[in-house]
N, C-alpha and C. Protein backbone atom coordinates (compact mmCIF):
# COMPACT_ATOMS: atom_id res chain seq x y z
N UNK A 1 0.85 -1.17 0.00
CA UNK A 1 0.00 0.00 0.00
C UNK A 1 0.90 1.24 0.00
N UNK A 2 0.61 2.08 -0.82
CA UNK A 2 1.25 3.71 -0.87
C UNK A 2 1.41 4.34 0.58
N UNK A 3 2.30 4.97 0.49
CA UNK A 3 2.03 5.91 1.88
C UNK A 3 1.01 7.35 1.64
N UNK A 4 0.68 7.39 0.06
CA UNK A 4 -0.39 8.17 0.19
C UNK A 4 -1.74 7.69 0.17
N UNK A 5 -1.74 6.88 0.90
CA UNK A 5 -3.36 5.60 0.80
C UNK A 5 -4.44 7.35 0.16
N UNK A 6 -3.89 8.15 1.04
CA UNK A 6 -5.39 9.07 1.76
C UNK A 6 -5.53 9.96 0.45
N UNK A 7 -4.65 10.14 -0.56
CA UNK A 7 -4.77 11.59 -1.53
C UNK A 7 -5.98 11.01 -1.89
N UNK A 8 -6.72 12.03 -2.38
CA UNK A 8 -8.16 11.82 -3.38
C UNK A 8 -9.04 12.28 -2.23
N UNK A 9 -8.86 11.65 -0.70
CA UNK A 9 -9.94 11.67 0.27
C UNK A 9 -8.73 12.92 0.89
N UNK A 10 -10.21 13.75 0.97
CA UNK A 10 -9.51 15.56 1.63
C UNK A 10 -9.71 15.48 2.86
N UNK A 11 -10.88 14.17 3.66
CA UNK A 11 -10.67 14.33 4.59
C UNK A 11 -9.81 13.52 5.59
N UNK A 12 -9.22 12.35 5.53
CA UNK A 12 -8.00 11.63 5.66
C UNK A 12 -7.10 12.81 5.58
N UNK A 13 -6.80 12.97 4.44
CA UNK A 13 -5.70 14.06 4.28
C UNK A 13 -5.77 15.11 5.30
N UNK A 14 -6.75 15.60 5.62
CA UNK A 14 -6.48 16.88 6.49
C UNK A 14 -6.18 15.96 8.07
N UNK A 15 -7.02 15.19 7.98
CA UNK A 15 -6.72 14.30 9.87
C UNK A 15 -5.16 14.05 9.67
N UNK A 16 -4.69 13.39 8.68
CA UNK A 16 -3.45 12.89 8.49
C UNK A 16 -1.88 14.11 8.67
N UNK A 17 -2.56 15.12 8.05
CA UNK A 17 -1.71 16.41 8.00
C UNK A 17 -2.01 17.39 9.73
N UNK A 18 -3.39 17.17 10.39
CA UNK A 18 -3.34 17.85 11.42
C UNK A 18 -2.65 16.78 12.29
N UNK A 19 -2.56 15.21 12.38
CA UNK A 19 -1.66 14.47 13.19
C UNK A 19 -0.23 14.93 13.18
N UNK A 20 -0.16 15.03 12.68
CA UNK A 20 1.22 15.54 12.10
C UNK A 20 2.03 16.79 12.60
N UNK A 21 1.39 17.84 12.42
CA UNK A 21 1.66 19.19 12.94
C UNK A 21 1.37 19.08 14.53
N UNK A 22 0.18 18.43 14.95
CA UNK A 22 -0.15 17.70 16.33
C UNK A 22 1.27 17.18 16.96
N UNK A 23 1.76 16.49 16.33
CA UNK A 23 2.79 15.30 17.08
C UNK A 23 4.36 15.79 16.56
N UNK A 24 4.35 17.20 15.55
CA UNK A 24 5.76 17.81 15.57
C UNK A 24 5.57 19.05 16.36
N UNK A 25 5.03 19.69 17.05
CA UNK A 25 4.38 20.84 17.91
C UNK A 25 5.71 20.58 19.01
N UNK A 26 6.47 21.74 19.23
CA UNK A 26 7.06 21.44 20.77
C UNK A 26 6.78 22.73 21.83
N UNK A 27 5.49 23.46 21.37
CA UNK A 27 5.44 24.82 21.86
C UNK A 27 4.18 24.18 22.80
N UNK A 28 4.13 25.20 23.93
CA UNK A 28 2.68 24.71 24.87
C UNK A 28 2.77 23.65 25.79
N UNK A 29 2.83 23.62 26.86
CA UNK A 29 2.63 22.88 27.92
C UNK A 29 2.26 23.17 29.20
N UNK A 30 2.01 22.30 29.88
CA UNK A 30 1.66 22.09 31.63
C UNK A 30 2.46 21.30 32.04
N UNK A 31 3.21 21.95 33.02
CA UNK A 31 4.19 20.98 33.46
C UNK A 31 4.29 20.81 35.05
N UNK A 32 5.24 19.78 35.46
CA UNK A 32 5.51 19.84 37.09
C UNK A 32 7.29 19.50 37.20
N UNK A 33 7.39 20.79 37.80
CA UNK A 33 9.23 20.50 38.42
C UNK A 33 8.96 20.62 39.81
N UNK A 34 9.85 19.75 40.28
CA UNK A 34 10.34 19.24 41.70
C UNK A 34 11.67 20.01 42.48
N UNK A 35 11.95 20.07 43.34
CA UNK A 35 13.35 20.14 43.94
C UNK A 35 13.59 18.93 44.08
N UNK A 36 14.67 18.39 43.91
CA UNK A 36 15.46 16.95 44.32
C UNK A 36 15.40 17.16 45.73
N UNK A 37 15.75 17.70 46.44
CA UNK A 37 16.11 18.11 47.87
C UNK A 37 14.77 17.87 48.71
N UNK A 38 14.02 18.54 48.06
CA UNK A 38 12.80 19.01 48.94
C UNK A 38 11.68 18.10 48.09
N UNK A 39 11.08 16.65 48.76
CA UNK A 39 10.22 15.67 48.01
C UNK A 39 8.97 16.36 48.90
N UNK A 40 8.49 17.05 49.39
CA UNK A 40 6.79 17.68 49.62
C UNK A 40 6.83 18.85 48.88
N UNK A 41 7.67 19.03 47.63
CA UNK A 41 7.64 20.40 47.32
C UNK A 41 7.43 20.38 45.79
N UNK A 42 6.48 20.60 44.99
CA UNK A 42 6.28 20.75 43.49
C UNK A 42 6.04 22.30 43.23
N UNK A 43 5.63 22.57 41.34
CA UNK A 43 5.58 23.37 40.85
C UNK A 43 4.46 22.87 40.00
N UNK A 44 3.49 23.60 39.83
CA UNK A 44 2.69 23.36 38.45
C UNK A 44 2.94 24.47 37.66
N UNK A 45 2.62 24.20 36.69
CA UNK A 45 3.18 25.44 35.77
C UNK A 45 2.52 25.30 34.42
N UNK A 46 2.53 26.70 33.59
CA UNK A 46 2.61 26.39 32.29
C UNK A 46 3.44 27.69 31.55
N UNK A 47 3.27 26.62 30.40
CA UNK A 47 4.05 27.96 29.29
C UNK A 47 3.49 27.49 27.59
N UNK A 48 3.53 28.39 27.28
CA UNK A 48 2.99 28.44 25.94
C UNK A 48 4.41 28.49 24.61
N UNK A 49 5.43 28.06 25.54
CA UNK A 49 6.75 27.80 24.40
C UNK A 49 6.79 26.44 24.50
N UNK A 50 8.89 26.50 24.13
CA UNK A 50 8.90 25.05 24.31
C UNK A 50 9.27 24.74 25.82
N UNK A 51 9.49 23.45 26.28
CA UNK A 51 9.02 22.71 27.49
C UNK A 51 10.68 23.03 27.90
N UNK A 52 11.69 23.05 27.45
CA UNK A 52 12.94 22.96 27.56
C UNK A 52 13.06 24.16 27.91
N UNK A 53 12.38 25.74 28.01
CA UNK A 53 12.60 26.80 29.01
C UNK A 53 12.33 26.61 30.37
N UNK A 54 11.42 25.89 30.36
CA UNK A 54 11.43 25.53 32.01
C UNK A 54 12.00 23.92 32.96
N UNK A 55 13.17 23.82 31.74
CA UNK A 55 14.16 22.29 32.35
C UNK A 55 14.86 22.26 33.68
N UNK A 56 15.12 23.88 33.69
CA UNK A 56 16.04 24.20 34.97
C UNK A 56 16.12 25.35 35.46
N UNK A 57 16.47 25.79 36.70
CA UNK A 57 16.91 27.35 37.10
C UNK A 57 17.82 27.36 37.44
N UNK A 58 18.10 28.41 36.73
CA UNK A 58 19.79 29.00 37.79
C UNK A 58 19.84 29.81 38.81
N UNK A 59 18.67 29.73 39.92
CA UNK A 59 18.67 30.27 40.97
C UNK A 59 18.25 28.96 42.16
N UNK A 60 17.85 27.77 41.77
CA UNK A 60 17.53 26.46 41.86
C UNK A 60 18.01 25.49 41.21
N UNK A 61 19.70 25.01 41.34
CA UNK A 61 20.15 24.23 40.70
C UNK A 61 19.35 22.60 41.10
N UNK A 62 18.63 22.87 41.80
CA UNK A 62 18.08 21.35 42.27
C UNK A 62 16.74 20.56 41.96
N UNK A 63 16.39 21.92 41.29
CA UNK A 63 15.00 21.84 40.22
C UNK A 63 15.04 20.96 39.37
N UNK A 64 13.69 20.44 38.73
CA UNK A 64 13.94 19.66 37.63
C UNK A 64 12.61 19.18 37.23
N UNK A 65 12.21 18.89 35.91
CA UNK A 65 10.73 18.66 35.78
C UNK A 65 10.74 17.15 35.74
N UNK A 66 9.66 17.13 36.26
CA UNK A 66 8.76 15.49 36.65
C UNK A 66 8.53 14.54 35.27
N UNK A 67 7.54 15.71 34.92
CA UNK A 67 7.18 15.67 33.38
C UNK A 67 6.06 16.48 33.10
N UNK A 68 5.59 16.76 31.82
CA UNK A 68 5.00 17.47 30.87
C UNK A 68 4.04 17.13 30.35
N UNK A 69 2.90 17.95 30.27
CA UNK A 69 1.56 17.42 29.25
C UNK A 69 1.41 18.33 28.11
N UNK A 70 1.12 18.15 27.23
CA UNK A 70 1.10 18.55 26.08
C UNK A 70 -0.04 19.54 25.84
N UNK A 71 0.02 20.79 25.26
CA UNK A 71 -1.61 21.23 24.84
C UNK A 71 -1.51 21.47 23.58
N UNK A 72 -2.79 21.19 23.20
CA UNK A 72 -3.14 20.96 21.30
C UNK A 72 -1.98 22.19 20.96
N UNK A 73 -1.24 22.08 19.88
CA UNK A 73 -1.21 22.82 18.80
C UNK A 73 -2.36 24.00 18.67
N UNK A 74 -2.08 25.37 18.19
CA UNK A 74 -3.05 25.99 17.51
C UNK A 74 -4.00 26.38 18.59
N UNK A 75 -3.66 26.16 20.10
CA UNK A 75 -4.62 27.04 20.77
C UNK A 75 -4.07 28.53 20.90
N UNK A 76 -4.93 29.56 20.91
CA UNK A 76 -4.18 30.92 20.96
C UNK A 76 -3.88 30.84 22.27
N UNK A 77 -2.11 31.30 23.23
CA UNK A 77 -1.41 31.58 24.31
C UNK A 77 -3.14 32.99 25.04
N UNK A 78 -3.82 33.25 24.43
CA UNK A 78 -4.77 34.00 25.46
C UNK A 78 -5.83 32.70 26.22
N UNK A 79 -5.89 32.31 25.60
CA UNK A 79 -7.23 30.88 25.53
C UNK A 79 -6.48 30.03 26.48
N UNK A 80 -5.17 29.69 26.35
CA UNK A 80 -4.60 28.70 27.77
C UNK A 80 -4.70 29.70 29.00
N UNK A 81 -3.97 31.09 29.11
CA UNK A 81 -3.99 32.15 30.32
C UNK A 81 -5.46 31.86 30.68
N UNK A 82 -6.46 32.07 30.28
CA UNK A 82 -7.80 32.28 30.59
C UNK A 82 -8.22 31.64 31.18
N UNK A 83 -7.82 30.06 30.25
CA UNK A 83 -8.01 28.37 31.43
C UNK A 83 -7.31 28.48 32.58
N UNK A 84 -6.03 29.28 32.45
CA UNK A 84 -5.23 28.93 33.26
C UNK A 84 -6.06 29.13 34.63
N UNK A 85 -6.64 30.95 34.83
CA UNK A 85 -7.20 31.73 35.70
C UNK A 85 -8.56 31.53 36.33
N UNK A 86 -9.18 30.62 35.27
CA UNK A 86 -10.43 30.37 35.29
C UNK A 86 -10.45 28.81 36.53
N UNK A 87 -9.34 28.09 36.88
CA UNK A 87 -9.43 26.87 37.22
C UNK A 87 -8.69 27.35 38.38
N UNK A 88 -8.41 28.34 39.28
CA UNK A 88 -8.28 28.68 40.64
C UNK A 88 -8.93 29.47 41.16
């Protein structure tokens, strides 16, 4: 089978092309960093870049993220702030 099974069908094609941009996206997240030191102590967080601005501090060498959740591609950075504010 082709790897273009989907041309002809526009709508394959578009699911196939938004997977895509979906799963190469490294901008947008929710994340949680820890202190190594201090285990009752987290961070929730987000940022609307990539995940690798918030890997470490240099005012907290002992920081470090847990891990990361992903948010869609293509949401506008106002629309996450809003969730953000709206859920405390």
């Amino acid at each position: 089978m082709s790897q273009e099974w989907w041309e002809g069908d526009y709508k394959h094609e578009y699911i196939h092309r938004e997977n895509l941009k979906q799963q190469m996206s490294t901008v947008g997240w929710i994340y949680i960093g820890i202190d190594i030191r201090q285990d009752n102590i987290a961070k929730i967080g987000l940022t609307t870049k990539s995940l690798a601005t918030r890997a470490g501090c240099s005012q907290n060498p002992f920081y470090t993220l847990l891990c990361g959740f992903k948010i869609k591609h293509g949401v506008e950075p106002q629309k996450v702030h809003q969730n953000e504010k709206s859920s405390t």
